[in-house]
C-alpha atoms as a PDB file:
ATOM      1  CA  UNK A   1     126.016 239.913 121.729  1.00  0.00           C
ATOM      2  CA  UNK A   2     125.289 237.422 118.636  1.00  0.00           C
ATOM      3  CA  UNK A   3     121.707 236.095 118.242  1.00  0.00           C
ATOM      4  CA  UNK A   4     121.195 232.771 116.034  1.00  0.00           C
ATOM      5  CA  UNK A   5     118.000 232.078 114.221  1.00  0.00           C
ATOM      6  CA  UNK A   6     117.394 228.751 113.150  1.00  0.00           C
ATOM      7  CA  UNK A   7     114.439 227.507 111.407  1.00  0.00           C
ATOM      8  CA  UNK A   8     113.534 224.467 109.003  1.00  0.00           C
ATOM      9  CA  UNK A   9     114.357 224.704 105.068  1.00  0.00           C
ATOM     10  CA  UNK A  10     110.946 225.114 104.392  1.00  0.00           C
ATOM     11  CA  UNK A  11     110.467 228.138 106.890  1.00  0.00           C
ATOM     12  CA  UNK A  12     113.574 230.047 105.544  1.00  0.00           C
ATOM     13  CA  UNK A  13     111.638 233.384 104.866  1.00  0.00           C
ATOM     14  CA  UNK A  14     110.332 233.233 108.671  1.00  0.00           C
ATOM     15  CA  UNK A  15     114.315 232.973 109.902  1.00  0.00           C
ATOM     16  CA  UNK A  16     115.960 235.521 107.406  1.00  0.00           C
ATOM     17  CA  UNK A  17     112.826 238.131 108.478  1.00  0.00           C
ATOM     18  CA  UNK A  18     113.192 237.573 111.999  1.00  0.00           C
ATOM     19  CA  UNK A  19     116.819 238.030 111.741  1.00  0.00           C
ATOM     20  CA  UNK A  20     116.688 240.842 109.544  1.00  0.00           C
ATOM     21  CA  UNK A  21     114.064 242.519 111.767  1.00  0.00           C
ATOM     22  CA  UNK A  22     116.449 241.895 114.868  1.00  0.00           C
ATOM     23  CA  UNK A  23     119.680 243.203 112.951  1.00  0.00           C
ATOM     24  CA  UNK A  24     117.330 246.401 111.777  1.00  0.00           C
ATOM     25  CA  UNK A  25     115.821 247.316 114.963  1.00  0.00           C
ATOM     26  CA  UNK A  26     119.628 246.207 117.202  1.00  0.00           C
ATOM     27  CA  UNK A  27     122.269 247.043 115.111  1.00  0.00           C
ATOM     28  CA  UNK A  28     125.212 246.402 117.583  1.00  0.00           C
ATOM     29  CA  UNK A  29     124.122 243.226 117.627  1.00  0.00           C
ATOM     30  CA  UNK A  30     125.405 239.841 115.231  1.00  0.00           C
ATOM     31  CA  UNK A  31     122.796 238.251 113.881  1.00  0.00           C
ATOM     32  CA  UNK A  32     123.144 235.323 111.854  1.00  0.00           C
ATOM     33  CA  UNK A  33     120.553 232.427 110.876  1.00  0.00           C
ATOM     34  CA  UNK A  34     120.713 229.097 109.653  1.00  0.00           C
ATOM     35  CA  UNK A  35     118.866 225.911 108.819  1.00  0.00           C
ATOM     36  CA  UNK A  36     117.663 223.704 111.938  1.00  0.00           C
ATOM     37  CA  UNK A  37     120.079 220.641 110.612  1.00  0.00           C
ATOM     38  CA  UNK A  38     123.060 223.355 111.068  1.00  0.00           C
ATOM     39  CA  UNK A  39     121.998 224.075 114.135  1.00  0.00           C
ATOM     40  CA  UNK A  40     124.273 222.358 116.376  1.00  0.00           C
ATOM     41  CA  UNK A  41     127.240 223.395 113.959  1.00  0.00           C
ATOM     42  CA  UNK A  42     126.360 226.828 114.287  1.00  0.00           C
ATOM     43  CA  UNK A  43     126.031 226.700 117.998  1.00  0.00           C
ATOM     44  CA  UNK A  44     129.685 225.475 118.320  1.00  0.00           C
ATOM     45  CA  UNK A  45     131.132 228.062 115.706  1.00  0.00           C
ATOM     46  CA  UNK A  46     128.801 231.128 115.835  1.00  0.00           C
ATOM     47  CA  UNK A  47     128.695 230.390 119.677  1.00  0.00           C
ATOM     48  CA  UNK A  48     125.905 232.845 120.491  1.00  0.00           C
ATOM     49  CA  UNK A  49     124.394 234.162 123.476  1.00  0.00           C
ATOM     50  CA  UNK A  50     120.821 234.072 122.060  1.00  0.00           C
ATOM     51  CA  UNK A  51     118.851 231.071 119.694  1.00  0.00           C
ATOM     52  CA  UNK A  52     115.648 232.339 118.311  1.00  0.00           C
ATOM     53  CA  UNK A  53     114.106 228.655 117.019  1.00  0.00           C
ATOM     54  CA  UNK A  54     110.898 226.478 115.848  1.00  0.00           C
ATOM     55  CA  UNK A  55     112.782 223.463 118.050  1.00  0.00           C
ATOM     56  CA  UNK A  56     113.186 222.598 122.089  1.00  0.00           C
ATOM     57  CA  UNK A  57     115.682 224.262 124.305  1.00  0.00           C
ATOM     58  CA  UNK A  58     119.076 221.968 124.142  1.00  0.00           C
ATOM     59  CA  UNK A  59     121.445 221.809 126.674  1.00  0.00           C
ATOM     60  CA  UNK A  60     124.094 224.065 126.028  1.00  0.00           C
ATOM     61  CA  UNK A  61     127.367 222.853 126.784  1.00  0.00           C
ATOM     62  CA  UNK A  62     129.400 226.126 125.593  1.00  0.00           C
ATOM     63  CA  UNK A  63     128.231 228.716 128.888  1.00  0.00           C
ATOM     64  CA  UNK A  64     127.742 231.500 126.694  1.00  0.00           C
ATOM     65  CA  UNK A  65     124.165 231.066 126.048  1.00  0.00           C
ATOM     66  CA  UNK A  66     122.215 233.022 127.754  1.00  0.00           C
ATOM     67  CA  UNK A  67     118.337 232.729 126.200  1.00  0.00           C
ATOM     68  CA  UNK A  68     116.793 230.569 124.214  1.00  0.00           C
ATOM     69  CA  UNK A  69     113.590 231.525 122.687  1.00  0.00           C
ATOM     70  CA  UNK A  70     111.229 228.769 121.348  1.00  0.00           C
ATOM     71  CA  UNK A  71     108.851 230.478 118.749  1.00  0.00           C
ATOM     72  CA  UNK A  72     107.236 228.272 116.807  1.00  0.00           C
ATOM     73  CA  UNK A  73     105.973 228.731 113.563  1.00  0.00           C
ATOM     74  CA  UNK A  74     102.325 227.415 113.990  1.00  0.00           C
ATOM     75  CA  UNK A  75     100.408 230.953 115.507  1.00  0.00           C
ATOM     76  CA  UNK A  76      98.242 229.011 118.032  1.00  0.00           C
ATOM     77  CA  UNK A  77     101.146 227.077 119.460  1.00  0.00           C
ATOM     78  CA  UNK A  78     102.890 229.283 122.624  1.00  0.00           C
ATOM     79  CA  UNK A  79     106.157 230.427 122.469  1.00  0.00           C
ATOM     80  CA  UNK A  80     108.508 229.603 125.428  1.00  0.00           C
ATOM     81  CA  UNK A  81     111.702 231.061 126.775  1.00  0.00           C
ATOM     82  CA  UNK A  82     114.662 229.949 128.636  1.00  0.00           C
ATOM     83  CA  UNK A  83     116.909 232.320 130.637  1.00  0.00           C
ATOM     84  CA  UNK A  84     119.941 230.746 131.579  1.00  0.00           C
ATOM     85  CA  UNK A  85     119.524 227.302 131.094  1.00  0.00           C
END
């Protein structure tokens, strides 16, 4: 299963921890993280099943995704899931 993280420049110590914490604590899983303006690149060429992300839900046009998890970086501000679209 490969898991994308994708966060803003400014928030890169928030993506590489939560994608180090992920790769740590699953270890047969691929975890890779990028910056949100990469985002739809990586989403075509990492094609994961899982987007850990500050932004929205997008559409996903590939079928592979499976959840998309909406945690934004602001601590009052709920985070939101998507299971299969």
């Amino acid at each position: 299963m490969r898991v994308l993280v994708a966060y803003e420049y400014r928030y890169r110590f928030y993506r590489e921890v939560i994608a180090k914490a992920i790769a740590d604590h699953r270890p047969h899983l691929q975890v890779c993280h990028s910056e949100l303006e990469e985002l739809g690149k990586e989403l075509v060429l990492f094609d994961p099943h899982v987007v850990v992300s500050s932004q929205p839900y997008r559409l996903d046009t590939t079928n592979t995704l499976a959840a998309w998890v909406e945690l934004p970086v602001e601590p009052s501000s709920a985070a939101q899931i998507h299971l299969g679209g």
